[in-house]
Protein backbone atom coordinates (compact mmCIF):
# COMPACT_ATOMS: atom_id res chain seq x y z
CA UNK A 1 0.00 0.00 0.00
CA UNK A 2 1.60 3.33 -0.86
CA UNK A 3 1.75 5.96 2.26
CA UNK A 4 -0.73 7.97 2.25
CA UNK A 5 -0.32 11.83 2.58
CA UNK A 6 -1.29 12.59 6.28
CA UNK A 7 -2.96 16.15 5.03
CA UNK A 8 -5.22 14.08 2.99
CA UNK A 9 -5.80 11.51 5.46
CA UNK A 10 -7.11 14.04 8.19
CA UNK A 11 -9.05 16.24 5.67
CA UNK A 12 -11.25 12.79 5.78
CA UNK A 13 -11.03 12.16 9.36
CA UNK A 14 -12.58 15.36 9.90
CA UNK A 15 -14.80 14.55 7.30
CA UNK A 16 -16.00 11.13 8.75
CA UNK A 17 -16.26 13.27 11.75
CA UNK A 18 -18.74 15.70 11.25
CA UNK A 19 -21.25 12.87 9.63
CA UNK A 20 -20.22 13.22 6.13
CA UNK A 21 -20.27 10.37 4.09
CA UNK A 22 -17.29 9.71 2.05
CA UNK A 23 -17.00 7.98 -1.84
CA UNK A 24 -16.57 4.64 -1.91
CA UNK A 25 -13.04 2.84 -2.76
CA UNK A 26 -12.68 0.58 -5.38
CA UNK A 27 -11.29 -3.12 -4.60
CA UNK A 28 -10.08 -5.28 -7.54
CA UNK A 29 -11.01 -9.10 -6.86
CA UNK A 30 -9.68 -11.98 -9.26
CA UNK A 31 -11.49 -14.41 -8.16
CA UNK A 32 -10.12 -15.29 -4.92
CA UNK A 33 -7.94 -12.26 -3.27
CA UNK A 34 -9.47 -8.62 -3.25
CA UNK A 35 -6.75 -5.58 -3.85
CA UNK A 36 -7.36 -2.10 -2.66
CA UNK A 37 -7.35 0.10 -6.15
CA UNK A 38 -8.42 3.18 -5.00
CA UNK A 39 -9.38 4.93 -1.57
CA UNK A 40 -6.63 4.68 0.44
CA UNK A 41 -6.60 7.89 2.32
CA UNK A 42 -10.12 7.03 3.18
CA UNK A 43 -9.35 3.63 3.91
CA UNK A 44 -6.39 5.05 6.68
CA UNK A 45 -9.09 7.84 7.45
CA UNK A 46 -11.79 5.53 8.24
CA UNK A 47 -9.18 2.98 10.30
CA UNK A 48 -8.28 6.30 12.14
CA UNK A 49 -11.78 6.63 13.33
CA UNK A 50 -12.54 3.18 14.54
CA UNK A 51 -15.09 2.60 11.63
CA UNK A 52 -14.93 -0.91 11.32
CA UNK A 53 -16.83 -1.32 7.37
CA UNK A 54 -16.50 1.22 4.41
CA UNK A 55 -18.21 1.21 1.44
CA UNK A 56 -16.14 -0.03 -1.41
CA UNK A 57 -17.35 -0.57 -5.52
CA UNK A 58 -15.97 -4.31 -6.39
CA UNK A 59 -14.63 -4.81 -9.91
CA UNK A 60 -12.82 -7.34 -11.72
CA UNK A 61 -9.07 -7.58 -11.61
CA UNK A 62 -6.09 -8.49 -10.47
CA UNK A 63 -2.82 -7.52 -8.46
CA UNK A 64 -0.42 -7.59 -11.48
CA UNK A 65 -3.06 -5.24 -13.71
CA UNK A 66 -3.19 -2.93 -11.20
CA UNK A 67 0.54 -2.83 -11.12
CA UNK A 68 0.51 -2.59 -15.04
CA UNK A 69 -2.13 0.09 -14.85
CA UNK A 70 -0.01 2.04 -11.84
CA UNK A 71 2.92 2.22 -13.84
CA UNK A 72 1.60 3.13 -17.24
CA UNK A 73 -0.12 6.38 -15.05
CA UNK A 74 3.06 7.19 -13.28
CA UNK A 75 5.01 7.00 -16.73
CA UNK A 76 2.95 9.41 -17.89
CA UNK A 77 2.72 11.49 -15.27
CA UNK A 78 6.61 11.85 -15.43
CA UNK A 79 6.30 12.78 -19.19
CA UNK A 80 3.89 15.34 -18.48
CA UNK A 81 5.96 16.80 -15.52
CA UNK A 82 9.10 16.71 -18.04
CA UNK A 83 7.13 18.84 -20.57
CA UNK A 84 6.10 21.52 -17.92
CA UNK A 85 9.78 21.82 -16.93
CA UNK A 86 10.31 21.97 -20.24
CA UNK A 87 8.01 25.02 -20.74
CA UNK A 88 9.14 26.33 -17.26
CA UNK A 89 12.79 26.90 -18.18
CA UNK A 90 11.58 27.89 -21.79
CA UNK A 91 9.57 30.50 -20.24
CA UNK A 92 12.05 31.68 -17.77
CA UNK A 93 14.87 31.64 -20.38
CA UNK A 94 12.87 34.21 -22.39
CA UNK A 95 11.78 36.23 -19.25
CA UNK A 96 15.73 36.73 -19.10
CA UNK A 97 16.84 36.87 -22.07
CA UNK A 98 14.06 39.59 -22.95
CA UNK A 99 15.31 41.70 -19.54
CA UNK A 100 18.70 41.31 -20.64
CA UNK A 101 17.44 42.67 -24.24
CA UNK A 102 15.53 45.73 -21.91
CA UNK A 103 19.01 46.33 -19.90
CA UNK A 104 20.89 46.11 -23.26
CA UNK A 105 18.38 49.44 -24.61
CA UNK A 106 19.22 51.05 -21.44
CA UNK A 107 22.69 51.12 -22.03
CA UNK A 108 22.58 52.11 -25.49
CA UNK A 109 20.69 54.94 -24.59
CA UNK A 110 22.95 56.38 -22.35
């Protein structure tokens, strides 16, 4: 189970409560083991609070297509972070290079 982030955990705590009813998680089961897809803040949220049952939507599946599925998603995450660093230093290299071009004028007028 990856750690969950402990702001996100006790935004649900709080939310369990004050009464509020949180989304369900989603559990893989292939069959004969079930596999926590989704929900695990809530999952740690609702352990916090001493609930002993939580909702949960059960679909097909199994351990090594969730792993399949987890890397393909952080794969592209990382692409898509690499592209806005990309545009980041883009960005900032024109910020400075048009300054320097602003600094340049100044000179020149002088």
């Amino acid at each position: 189970m990856p750690d969950p982030v402990p702001e996100k955990v006790q935004a649900n705590v709080e939310r369990l409560r004050c009464g509020e009813k949180l989304p369900p998680v989603t559990v893989c089961f292939d069959g004969s083991d079930y596999w926590l897809r989704d929900g695990f803040h809530r999952v740690e949220a609702a352990r916090q609070v001493g609930l002993g049952n939580i909702e949960a939507e059960i679909i097909p599946g199994t351990l090594d297509e969730m792993e399949q599925e987890w890397k393909k998603m952080l794969r592209e995450a990382l692409k898509r972070l690499a592209r806005e660093a990309e545009a980041e230093q883009f960005r900032a290299e024109r910020r400075s290079s048009v300054s320097g071009a602003s600094e340049q004028e100044g000179h020149n007028e002088r």
